[in-house]
Protein backbone atom coordinates (compact mmCIF):
# COMPACT_ATOMS: atom_id res chain seq x y z
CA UNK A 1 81.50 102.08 61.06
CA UNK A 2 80.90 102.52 65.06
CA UNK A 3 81.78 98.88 64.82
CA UNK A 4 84.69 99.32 63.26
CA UNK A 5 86.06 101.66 65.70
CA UNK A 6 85.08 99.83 68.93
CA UNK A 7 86.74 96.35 67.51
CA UNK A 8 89.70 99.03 66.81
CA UNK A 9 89.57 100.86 70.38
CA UNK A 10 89.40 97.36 72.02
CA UNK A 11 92.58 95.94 69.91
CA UNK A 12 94.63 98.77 71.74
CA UNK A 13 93.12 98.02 74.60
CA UNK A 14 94.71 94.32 74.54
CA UNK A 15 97.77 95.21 72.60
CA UNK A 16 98.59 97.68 75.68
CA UNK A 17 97.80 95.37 78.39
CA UNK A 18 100.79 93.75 79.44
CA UNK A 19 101.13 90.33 81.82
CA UNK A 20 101.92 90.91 85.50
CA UNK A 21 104.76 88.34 85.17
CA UNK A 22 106.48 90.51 82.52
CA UNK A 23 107.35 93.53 83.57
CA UNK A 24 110.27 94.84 86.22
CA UNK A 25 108.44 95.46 89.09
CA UNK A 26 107.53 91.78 89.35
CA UNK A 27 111.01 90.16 88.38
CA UNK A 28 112.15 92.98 91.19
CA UNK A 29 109.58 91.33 93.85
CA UNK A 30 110.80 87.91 93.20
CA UNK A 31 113.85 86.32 95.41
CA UNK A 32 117.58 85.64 94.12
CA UNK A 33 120.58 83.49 94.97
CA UNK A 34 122.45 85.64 96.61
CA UNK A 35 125.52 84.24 94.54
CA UNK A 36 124.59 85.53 91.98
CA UNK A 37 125.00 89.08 93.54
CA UNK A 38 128.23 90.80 91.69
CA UNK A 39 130.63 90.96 88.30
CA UNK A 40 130.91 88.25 86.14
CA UNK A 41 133.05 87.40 83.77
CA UNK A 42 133.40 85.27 80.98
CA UNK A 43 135.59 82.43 81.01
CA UNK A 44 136.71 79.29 79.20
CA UNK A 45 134.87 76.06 80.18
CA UNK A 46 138.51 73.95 79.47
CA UNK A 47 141.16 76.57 81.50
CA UNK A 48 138.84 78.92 83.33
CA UNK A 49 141.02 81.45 81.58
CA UNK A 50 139.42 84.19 80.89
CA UNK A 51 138.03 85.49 77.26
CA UNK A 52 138.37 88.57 76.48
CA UNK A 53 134.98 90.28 75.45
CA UNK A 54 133.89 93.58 75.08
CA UNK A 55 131.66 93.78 78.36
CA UNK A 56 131.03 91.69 81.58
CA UNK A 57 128.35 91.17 83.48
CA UNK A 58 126.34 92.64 86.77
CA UNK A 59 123.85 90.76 88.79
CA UNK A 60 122.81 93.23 91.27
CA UNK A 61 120.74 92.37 94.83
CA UNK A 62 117.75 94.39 93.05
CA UNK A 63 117.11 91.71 90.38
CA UNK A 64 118.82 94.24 87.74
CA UNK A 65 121.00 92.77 85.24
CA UNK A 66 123.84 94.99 83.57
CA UNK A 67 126.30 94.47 81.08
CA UNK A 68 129.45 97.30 81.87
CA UNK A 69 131.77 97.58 78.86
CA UNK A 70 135.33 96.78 79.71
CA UNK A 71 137.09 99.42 77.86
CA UNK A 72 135.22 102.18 79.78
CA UNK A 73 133.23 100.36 82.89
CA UNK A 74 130.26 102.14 81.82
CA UNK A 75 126.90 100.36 81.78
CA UNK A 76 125.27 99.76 78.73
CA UNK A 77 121.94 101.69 78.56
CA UNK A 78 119.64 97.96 78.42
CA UNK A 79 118.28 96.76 81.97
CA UNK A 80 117.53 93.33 82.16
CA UNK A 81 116.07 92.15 85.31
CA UNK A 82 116.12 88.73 86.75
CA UNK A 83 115.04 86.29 89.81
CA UNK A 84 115.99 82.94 90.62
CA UNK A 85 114.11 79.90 91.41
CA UNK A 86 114.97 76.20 91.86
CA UNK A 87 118.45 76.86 90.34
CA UNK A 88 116.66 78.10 87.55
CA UNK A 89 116.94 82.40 86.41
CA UNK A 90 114.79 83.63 84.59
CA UNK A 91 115.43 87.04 82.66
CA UNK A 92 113.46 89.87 81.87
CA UNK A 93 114.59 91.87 78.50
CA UNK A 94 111.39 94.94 78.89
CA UNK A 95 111.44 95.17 75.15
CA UNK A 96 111.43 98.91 73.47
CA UNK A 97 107.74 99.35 73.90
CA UNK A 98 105.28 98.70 70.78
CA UNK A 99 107.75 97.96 68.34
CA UNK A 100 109.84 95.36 70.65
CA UNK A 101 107.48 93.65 73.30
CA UNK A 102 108.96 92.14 76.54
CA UNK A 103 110.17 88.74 76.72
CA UNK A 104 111.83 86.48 79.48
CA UNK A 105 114.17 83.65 79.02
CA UNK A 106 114.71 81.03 81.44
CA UNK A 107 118.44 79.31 82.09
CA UNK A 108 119.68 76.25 84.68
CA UNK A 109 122.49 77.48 86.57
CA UNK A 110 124.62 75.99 89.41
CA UNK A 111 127.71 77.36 90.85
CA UNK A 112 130.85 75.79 92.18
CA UNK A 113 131.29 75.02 95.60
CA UNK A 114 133.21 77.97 95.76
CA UNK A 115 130.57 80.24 94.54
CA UNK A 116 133.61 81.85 92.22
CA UNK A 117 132.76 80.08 88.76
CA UNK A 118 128.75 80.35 87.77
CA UNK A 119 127.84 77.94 84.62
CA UNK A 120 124.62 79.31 83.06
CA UNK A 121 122.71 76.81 80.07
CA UNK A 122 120.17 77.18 77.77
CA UNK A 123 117.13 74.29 78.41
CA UNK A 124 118.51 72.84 75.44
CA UNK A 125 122.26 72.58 76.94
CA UNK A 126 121.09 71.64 80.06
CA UNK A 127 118.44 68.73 78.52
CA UNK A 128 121.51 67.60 75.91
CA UNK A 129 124.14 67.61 78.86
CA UNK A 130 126.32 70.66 77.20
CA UNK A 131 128.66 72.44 79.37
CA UNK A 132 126.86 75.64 78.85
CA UNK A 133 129.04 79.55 79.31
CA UNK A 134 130.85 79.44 82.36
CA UNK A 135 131.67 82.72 84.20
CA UNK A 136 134.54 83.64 87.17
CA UNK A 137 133.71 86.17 90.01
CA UNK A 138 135.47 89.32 88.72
């Protein structure tokens, strides 16, 4: 039985621990494009136009990453963090503790020379040669 409990105790112990590389304080340590730094919105890859959606997006200088609803300009309650790296960003979502654990994506992005349009792809776009979402300076 005292077995049973320390195999137990030292499960929580693991399942608590979380990686150094996953959590906010980290991805707010890290450095960013400084391009990336504003509101983006979504547009078409074809016009530039853009699409109408219900929110657009914030990239702020302290690695947070918002999404305000249009309608109201409020920000939606989520934090996502990111930092860049070799025109690569990768993006924290800090999960809901124990029932959603963290988990970062990684995305290829390049901007025009411009800096006003911001294409952001998957690996798989970017491997394939897709155009990816492509996003105006609001």
């Amino acid at each position: 039985m005292k077995k049973f409990y320390f195999l137990f105790a030292l499960l929580g112990v693991f399942a608590c621990s979380e990686d150094e590389h996953m959590t906010a304080d980290y991805f707010k340590a890290q450095q960013r494009d400084s391009r990336f730094f504003g509101k983006w919105m979504a547009v078409n890859p074809n016009t530039l136009e853009e699409e109408i959606t219900t929110f657009y997006s914030e990239y702020t200088e302290e690695g947070e990453f918002h999404l305000i609803y249009r309608d109201t300009g409020e920000k939606n309650n989520r934090v996502e963090y990111y930092y860049t790296k070799e025109n690569a960003i990768y993006l924290l979502n800090p999960g809901a503790g124990f029932k959603v654990s963290a988990s970062v994506s990684e995305y290829k992005y390049k901007f025009s020379d411009d800096s006003n349009i911001l294409i952001i792809q998957t690996l798989e776009e970017y491997r394939k040669g897709d155009k990816g979402e492509f996003f105006k300076r609001k």
